[in-house]
Protein backbone atom coordinates (compact mmCIF):
# COMPACT_ATOMS: atom_id res chain seq x y z
CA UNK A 1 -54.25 84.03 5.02
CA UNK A 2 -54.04 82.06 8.36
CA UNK A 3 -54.13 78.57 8.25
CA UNK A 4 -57.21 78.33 10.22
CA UNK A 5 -58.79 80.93 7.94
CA UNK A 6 -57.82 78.82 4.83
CA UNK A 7 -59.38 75.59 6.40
CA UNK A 8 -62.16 77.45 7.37
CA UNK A 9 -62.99 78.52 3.95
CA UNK A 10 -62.20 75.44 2.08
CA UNK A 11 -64.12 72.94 0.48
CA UNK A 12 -62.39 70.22 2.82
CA UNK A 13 -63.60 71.84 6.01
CA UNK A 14 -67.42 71.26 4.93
CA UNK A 15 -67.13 68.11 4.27
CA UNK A 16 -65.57 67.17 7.71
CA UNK A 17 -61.71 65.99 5.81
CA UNK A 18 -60.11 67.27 8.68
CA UNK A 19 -61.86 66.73 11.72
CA UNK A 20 -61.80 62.85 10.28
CA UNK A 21 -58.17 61.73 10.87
CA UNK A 22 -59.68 58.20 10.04
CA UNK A 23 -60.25 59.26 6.32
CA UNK A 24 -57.02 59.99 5.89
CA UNK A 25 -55.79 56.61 7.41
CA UNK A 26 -57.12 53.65 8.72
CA UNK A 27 -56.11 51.84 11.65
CA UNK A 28 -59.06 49.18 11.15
CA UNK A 29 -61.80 48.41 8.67
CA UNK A 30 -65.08 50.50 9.60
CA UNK A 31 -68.38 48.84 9.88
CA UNK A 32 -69.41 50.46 6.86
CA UNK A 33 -66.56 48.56 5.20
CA UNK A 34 -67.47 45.27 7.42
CA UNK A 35 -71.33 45.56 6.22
CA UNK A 36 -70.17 45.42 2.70
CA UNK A 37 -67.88 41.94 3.21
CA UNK A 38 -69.03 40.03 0.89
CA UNK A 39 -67.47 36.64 2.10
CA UNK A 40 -65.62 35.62 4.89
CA UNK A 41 -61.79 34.02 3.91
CA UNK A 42 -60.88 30.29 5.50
CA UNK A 43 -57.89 30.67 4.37
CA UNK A 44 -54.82 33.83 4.35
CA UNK A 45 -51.44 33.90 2.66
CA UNK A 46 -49.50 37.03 3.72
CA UNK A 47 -46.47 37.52 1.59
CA UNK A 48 -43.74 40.27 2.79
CA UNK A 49 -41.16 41.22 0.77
CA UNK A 50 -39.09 42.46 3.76
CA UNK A 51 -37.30 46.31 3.40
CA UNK A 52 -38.84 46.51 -0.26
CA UNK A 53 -38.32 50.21 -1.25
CA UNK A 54 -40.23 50.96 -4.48
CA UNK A 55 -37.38 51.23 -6.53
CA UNK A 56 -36.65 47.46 -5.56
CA UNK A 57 -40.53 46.73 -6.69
CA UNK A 58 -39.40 48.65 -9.83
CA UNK A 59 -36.04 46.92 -10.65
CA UNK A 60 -37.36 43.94 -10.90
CA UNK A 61 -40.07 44.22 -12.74
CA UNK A 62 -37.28 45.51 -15.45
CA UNK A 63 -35.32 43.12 -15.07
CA UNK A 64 -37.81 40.42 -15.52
CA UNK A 65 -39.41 42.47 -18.80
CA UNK A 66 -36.00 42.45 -20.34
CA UNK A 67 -35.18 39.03 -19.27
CA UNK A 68 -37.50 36.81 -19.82
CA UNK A 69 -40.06 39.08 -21.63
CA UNK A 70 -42.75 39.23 -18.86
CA UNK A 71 -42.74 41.56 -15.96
CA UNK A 72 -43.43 41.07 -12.41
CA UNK A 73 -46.65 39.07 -10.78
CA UNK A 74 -46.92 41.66 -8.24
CA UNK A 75 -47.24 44.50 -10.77
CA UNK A 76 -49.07 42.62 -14.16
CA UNK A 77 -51.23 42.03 -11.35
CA UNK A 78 -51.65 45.67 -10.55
CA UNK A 79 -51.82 46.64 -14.15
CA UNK A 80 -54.67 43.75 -14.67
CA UNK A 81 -56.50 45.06 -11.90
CA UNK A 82 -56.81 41.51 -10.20
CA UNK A 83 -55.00 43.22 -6.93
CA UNK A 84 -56.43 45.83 -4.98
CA UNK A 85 -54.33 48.59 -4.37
CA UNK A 86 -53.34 50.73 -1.15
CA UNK A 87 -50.39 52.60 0.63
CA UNK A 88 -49.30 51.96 4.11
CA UNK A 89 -47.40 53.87 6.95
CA UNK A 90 -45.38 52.10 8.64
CA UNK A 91 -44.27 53.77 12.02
CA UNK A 92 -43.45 52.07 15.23
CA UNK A 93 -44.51 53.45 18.19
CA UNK A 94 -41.02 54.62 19.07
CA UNK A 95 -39.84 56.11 15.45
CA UNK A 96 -40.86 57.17 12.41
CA UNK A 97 -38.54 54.67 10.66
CA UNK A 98 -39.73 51.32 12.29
CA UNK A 99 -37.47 48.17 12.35
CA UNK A 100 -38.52 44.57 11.34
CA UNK A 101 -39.79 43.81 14.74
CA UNK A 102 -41.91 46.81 15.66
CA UNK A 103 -43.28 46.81 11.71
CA UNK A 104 -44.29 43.01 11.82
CA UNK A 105 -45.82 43.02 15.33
CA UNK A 106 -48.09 45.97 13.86
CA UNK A 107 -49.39 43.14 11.88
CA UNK A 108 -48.63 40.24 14.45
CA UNK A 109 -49.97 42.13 17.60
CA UNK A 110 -51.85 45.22 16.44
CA UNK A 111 -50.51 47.60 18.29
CA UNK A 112 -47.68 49.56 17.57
CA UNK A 113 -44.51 48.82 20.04
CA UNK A 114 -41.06 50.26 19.79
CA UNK A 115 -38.61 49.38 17.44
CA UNK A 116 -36.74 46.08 18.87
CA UNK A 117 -39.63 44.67 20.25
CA UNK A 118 -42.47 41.90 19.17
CA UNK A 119 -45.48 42.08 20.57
CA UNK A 120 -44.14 43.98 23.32
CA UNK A 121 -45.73 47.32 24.38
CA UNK A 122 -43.14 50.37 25.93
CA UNK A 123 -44.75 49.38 29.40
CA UNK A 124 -43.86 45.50 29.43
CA UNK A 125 -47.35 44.70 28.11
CA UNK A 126 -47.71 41.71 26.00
CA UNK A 127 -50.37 41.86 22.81
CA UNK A 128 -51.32 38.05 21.68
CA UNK A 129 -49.57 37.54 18.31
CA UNK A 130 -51.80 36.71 15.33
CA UNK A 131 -50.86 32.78 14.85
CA UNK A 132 -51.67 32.15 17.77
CA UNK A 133 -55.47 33.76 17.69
CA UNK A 134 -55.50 31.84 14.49
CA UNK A 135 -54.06 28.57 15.98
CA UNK A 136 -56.64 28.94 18.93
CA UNK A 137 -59.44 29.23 16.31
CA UNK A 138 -58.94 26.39 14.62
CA UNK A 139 -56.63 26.45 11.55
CA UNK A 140 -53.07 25.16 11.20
CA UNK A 141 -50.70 28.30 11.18
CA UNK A 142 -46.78 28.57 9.75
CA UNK A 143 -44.31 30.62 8.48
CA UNK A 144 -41.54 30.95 5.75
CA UNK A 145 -38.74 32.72 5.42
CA UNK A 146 -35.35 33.23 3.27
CA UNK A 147 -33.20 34.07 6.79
CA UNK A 148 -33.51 32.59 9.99
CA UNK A 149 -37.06 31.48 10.78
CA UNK A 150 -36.55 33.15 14.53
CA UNK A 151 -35.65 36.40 13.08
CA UNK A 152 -38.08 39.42 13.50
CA UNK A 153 -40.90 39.01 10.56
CA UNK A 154 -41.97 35.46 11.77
CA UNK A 155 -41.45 35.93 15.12
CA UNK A 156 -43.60 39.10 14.76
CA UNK A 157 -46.80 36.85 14.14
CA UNK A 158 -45.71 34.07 16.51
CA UNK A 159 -44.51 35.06 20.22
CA UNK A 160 -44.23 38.08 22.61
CA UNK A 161 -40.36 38.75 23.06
CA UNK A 162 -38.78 42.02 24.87
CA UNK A 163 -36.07 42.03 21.99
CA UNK A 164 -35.81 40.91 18.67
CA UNK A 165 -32.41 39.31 19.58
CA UNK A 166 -33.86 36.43 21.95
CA UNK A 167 -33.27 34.23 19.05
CA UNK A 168 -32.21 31.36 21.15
CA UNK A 169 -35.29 31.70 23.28
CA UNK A 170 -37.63 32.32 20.31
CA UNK A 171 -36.53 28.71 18.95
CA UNK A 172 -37.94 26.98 21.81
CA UNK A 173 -41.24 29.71 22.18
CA UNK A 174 -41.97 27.82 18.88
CA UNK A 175 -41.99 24.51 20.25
CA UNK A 176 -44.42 25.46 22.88
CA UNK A 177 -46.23 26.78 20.21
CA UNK A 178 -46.54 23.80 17.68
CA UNK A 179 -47.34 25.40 15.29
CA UNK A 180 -47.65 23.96 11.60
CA UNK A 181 -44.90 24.57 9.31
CA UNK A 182 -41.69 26.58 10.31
CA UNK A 183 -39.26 26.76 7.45
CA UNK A 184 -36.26 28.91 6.64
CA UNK A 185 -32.89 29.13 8.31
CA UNK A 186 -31.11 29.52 11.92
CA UNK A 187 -29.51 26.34 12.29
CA UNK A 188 -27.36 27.79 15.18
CA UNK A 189 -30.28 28.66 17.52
CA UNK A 190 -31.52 24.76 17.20
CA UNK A 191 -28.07 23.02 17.32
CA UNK A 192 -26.72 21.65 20.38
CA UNK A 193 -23.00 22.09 19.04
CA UNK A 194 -24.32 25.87 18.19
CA UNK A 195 -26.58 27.24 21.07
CA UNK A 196 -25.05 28.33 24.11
CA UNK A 197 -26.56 26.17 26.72
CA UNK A 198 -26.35 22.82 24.23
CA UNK A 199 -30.10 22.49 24.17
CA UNK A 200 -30.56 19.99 21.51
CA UNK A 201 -34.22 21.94 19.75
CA UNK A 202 -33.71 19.62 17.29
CA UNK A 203 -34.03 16.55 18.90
CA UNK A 204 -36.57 18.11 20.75
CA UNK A 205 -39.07 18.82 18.23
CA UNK A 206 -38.73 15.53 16.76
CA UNK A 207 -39.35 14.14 20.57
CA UNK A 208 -42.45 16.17 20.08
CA UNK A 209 -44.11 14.84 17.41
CA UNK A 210 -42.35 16.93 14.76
CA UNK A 211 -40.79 16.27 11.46
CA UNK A 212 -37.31 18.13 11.00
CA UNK A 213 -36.19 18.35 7.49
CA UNK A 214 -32.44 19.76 7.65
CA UNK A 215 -31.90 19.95 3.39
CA UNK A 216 -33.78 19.63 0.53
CA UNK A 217 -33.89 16.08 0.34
CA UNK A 218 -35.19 15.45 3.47
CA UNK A 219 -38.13 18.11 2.57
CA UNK A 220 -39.00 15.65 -0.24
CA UNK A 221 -39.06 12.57 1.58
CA UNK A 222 -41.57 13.92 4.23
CA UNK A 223 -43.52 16.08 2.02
CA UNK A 224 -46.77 13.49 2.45
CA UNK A 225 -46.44 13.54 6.27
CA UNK A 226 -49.41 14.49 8.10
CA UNK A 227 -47.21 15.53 11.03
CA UNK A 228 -45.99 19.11 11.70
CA UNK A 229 -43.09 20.49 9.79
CA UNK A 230 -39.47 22.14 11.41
CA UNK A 231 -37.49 22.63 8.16
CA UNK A 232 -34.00 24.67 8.81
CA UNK A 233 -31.93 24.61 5.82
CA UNK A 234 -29.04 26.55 6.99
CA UNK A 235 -26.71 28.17 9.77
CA UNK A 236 -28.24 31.34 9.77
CA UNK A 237 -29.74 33.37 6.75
CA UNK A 238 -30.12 30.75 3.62
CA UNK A 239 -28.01 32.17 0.41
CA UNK A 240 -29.03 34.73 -2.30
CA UNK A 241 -30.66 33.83 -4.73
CA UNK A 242 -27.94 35.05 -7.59
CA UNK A 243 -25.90 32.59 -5.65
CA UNK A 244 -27.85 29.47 -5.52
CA UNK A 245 -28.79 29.79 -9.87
CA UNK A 246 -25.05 28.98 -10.72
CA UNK A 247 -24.22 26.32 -7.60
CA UNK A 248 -25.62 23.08 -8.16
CA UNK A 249 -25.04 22.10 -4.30
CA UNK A 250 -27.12 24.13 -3.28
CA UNK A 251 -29.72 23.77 -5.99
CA UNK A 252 -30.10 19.89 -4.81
CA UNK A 253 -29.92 21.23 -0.86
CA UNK A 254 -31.62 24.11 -0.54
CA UNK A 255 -35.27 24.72 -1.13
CA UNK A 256 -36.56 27.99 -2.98
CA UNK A 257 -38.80 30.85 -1.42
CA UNK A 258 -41.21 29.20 -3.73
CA UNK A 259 -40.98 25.90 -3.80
CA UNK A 260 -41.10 26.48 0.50
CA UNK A 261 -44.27 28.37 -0.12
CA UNK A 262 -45.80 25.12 -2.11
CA UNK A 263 -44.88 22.42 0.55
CA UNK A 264 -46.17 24.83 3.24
CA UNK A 265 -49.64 25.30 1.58
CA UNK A 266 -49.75 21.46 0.60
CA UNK A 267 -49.47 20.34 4.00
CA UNK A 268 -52.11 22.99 5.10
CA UNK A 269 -54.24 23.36 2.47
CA UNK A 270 -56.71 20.09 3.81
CA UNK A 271 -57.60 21.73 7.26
CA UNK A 272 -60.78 22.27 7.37
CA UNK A 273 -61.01 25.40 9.25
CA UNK A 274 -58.38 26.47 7.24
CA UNK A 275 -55.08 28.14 7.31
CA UNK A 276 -53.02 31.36 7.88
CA UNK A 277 -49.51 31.28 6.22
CA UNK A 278 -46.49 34.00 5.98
CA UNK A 279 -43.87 34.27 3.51
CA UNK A 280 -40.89 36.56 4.21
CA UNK A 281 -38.16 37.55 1.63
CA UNK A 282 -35.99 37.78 4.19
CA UNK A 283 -32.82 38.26 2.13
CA UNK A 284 -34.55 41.62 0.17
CA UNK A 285 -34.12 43.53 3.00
CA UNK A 286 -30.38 42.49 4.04
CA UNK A 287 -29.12 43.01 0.27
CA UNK A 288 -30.96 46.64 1.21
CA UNK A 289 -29.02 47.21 3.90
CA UNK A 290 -25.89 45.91 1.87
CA UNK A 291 -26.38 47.83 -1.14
CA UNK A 292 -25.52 44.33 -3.23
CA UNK A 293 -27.78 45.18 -6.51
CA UNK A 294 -27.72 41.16 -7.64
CA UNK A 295 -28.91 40.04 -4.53
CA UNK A 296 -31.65 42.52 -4.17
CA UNK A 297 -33.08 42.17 -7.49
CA UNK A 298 -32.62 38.37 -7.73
CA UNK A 299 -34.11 38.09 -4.45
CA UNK A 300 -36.86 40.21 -4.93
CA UNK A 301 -37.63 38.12 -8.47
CA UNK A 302 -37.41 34.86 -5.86
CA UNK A 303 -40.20 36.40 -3.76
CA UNK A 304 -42.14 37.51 -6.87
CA UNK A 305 -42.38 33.67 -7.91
CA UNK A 306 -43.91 32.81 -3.98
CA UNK A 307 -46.10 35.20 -5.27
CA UNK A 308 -47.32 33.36 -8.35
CA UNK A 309 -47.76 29.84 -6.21
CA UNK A 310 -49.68 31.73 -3.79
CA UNK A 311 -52.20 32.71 -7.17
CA UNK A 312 -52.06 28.98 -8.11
CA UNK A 313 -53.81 28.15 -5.32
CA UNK A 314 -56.34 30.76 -4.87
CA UNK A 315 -57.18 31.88 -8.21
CA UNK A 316 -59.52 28.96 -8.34
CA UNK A 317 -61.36 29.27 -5.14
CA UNK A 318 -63.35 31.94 -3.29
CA UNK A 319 -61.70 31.03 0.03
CA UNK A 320 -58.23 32.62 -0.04
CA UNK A 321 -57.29 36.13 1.00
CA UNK A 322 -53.91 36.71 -0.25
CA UNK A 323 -52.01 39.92 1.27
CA UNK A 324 -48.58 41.36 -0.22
CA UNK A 325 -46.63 44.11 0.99
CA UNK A 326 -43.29 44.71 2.84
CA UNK A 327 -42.51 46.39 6.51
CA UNK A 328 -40.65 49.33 5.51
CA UNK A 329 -38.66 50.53 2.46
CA UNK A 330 -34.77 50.09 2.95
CA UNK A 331 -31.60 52.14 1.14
CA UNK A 332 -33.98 53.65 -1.68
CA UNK A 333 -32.37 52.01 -4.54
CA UNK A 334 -33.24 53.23 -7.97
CA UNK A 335 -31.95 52.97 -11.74
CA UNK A 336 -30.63 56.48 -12.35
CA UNK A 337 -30.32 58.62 -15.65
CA UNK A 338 -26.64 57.93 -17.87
CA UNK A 339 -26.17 57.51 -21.62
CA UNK A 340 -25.70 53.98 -21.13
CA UNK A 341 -28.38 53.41 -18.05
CA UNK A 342 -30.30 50.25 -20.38
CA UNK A 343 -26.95 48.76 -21.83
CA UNK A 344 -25.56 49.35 -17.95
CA UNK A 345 -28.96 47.84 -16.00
CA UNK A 346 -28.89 44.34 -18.29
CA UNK A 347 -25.76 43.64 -17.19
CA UNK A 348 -27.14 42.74 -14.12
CA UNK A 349 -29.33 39.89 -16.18
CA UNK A 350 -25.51 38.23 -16.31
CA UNK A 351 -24.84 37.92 -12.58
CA UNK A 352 -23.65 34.75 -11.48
CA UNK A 353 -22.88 36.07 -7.59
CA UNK A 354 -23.76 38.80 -5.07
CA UNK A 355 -21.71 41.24 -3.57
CA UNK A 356 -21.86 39.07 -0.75
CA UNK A 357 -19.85 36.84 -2.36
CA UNK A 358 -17.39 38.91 -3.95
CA UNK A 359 -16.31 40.12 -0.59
CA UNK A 360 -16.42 37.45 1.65
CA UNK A 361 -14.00 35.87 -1.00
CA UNK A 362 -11.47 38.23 -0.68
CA UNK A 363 -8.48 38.23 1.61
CA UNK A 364 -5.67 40.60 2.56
CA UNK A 365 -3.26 38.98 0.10
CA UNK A 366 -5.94 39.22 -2.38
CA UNK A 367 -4.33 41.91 -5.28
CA UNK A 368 -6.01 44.37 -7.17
CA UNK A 369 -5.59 42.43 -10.77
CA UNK A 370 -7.18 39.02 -9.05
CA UNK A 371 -10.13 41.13 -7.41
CA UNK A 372 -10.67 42.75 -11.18
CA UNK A 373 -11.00 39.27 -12.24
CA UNK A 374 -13.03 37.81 -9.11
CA UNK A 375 -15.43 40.70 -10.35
CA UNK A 376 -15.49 40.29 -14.05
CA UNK A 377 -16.22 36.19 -12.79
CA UNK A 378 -19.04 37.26 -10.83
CA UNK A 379 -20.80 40.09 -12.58
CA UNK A 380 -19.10 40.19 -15.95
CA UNK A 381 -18.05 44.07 -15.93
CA UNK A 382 -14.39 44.98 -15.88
CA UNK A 383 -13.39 47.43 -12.65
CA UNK A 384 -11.17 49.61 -13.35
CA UNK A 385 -7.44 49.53 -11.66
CA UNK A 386 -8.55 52.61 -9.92
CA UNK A 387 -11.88 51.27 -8.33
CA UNK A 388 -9.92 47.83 -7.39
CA UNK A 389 -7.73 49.53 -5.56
CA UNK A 390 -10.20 51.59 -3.47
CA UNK A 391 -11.65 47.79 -2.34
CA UNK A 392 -8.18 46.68 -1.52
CA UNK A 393 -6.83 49.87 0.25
CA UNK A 394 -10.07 49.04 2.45
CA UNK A 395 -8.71 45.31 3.10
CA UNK A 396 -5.43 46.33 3.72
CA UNK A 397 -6.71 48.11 6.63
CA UNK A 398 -9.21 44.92 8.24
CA UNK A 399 -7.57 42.94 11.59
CA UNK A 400 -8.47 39.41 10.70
CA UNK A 401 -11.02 39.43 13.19
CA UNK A 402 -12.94 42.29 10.85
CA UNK A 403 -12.69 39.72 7.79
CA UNK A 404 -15.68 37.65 9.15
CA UNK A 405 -17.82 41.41 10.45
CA UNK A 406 -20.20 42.31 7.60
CA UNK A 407 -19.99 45.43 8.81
CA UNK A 408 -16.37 46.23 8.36
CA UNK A 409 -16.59 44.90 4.75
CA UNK A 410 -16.80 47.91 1.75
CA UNK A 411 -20.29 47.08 0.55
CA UNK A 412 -21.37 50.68 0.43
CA UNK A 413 -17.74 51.35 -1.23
CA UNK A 414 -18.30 48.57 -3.65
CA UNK A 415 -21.87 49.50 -4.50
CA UNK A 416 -21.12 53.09 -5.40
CA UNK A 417 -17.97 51.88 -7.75
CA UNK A 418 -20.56 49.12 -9.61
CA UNK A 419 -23.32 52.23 -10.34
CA UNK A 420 -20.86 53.05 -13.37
CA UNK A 421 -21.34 49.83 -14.36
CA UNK A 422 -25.07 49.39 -13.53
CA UNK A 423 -26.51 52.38 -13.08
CA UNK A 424 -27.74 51.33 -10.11
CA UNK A 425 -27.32 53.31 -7.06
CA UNK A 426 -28.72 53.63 -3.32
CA UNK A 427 -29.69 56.53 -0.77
CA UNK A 428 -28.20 55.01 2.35
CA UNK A 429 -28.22 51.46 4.06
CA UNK A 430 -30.71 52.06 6.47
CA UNK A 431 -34.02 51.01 6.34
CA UNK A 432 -36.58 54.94 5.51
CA UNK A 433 -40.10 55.79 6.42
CA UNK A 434 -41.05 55.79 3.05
CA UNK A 435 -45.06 54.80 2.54
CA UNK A 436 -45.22 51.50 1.15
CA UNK A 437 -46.93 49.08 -1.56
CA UNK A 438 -50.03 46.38 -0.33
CA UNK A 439 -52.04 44.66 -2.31
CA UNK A 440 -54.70 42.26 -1.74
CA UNK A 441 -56.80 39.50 -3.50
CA UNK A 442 -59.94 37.20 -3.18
CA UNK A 443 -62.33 37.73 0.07
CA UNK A 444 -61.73 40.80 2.01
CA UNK A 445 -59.69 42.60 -0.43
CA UNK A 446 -62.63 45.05 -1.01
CA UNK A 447 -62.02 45.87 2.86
CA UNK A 448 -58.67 47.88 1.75
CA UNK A 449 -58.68 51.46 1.67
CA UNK A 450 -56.88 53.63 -0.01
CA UNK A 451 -54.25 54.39 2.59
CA UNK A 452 -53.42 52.77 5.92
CA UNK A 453 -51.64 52.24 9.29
CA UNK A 454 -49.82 49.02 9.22
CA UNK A 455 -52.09 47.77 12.23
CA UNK A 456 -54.86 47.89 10.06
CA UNK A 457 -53.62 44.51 8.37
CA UNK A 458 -53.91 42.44 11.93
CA UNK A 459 -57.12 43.80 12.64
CA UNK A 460 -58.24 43.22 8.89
CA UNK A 461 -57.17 39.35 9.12
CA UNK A 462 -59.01 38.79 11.75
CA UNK A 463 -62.28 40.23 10.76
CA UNK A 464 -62.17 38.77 7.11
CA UNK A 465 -61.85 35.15 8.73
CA UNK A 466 -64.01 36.24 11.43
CA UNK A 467 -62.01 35.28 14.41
CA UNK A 468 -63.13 37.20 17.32
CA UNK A 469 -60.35 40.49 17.82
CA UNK A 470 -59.56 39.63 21.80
């Protein structure tokens, strides 16, 4: 049969299926949808686990089940029906497989622009980010993140940049911008001793009205200020979470993904035209790209708890659209089938350290027996003489300058040695154009289809809080 014939003679041809791309996906809500709002939202929290393939999702729900005896918030919240379900594509307008940039100005800008860009169209033209429509409509506006708060997600919903790599000028967009709270890392693109040009952006936004919280500590002592919020915590991505539970330094200078998300919604919260606020697990997606199982599934837990303080505040108010999804899956990591797989996976419960750390300790006079034991420190598994050789072969062969390049360091190598030890393995270290997991709660939520485009989100936001779309 021809495939036109077969079309032709099929149930879905009658009732218009495929003539209707639309009901397949959705690039906005329809006005059907729109007639049935029920109430508008004053407020939004948008939480992105960035590069969360499902099998991340997955992991750590495990993990937290056999841990602590209680699964995810994400997914008890899909199982209790409280979130509203959907799948989204997440193509940029230049690839299938869409980087950070192009996926978060789908949301920021709604349009889709090529990967590399935010808020950027192919032809030079620039699409006003979301905050800013927010910011212009009244309600204090901010962002979160776990790596530098000028890298791609939050810059996605904030300014119109050419390239994603304009850190240094993204730092000072923001302080045209003024917006609200701004918290994560990227020290060196606010640092006079660290930028290029010695612009002080420090100094700057405190010259401007802002408080700049550099640790922890600080972060308390301002936490009652009425004044707008710079908080950069370190040089440039802040550490994984695996890392931070076992160092007490960081612990007392370091805030949590969480406790972040708190302070940002306290200072907020008394607007009253409201808020919009995004929270990025930042560090999901670059353990992804690493392969480094502890700091993925740690991470991931981290983000899971921003999660929960995002329900604190909402679950008690008919006001709050909450939104939580990720960009794009990244590496497809998965536990895989082995006599031992359970035994194997709970070792990971154990971790006091990341890959990260296991490499960027290790040096070219470092021998196989003291990486065995740098390893059985860190992860509590025993390498075999065989496997810590295939690390240090790798070293032997690294000019000094390629000791400080993540990307001449074995983390693939390392990761497929450890999946004999945790069962855990990965498809690549590139991000995929896997469909991905959104959910959605309080006012709007019943505006989510079943499947979308990732513009559909900015277009969504904007409507539920009814905020005019140009």
């Amino acid at each position: 049969m021809k495939r036109r014939d077969f079309f032709r003679n099929t149930s879905l041809a009658t009732a218009g299926v495929v003539v209707s791309p639309m009901l397949f996906s959705a690039s906005t809500p329809s006005q059907k949808q729109l007639d049935g709002l029920q109430k508008q939202a004053k407020n939004i929290i948008f939480l992105v686990s960035d590069g969360m393939s499902i099998g991340t999702l997955t992991m750590a729900d495990l993990f937290l089940q056999r841990k602590y005896s209680k699964g995810s918030v994400w997914m008890e919240n899909y199982k209790n029906g409280r979130f509203k379900r959907a799948m989204m594509d997440t193509a940029s307008a230049s690839s299938l497989v869409t980087d950070s940039a192009a996926g978060g100005s789908a949301w920021g800008g709604g349009v889709r622009v090529p990967n590399g860009s935010l808020n950027v169209g192919a032809n030079g033209e620039n699409h006003e980010p979301i905050l800013q429509k927010f910011k212009k409509a009244g309600k204090k506006v901010g962002c979160v993140t776990t790596v530098p708060i000028t890298h791609a997600t939050p810059a996605s919903f904030c300014v119109n940049q050419k390239s994603r790599s304009a850190q240094p000028e993204i730092a000072e967009d923001y302080l045209k911008l003024k917006f609200d709270v701004m918290m994560g890392g990227g020290e060196e693109y606010f640092h006079p001793l660290k930028r290029k040009d010695g612009k002080d952006l420090f100094g700057n936004f405190a010259e401007n009205g802002f408080d700049v919280a550099r640790n922890k500590i600080e972060l308390k002592e301002i936490y009652e200020s009425e004044k707008p919020l710079l908080g950069v915590f370190s040089e440039s991505a802040l550490p994984y979470t695996v890392d931070q539970s076992t160092d007490k330094k960081l612990q007392r200078t370091i805030p949590t993904i969480a406790e972040m998300t708190k302070i940002a919604i306290d200072k907020m919260k008394s607007n009253d035209e409201g808020f919009v606020l995004q929270v990025e697990g930042g560090k999901v997606d670059w353990a992804a790209h690493a392969n480094d199982t502890g700091g993925l599934i740690y991470d991931q837990a981290a983000f899971d708890d921003s999660i929960q303080v995002a329900l604190n505040f909402a679950e008690n108010r008919d006001d709050t659209l909450i939104i939580v999804t990720t960009d794009h899956g990244n590496a497809n990591p998965g536990l895989f089938y082995g006599k031992n797989a359970d035994e194997n996976f709970d070792r990971i419960q154990t971790f006091k350290h990341s890959n990260d750390w296991i490499l960027k300790g290790v040096t070219k006079d470092t021998s196989i027996n003291q990486f065995i034991e740098i390893v059985e420190f860190a992860q509590g598994y025993n390498l075999s003489q065989e496997h810590a050789k295939t690390i240090i072969d790798h070293y032997a062969k690294l000019s000094e300058d390629d000791l400080t390049n993540d990307y001449k360091l074995p983390f693939e190598k390392l990761a497929r040695l450890q999946k004999e030890y945790t069962s855990v393995g990965f498809g690549d270290m590139h991000h995929s154009a896997d469909f991905v997991e959104l959910a959605a709660f309080g006012p709007g939520s019943e505006l989510l289809p079943p499947f979308v485009e990732n513009v559909f989100l900015h277009n969504m936001m904007l409507q539920v809080c009814g905020v005019a779309s140009e």
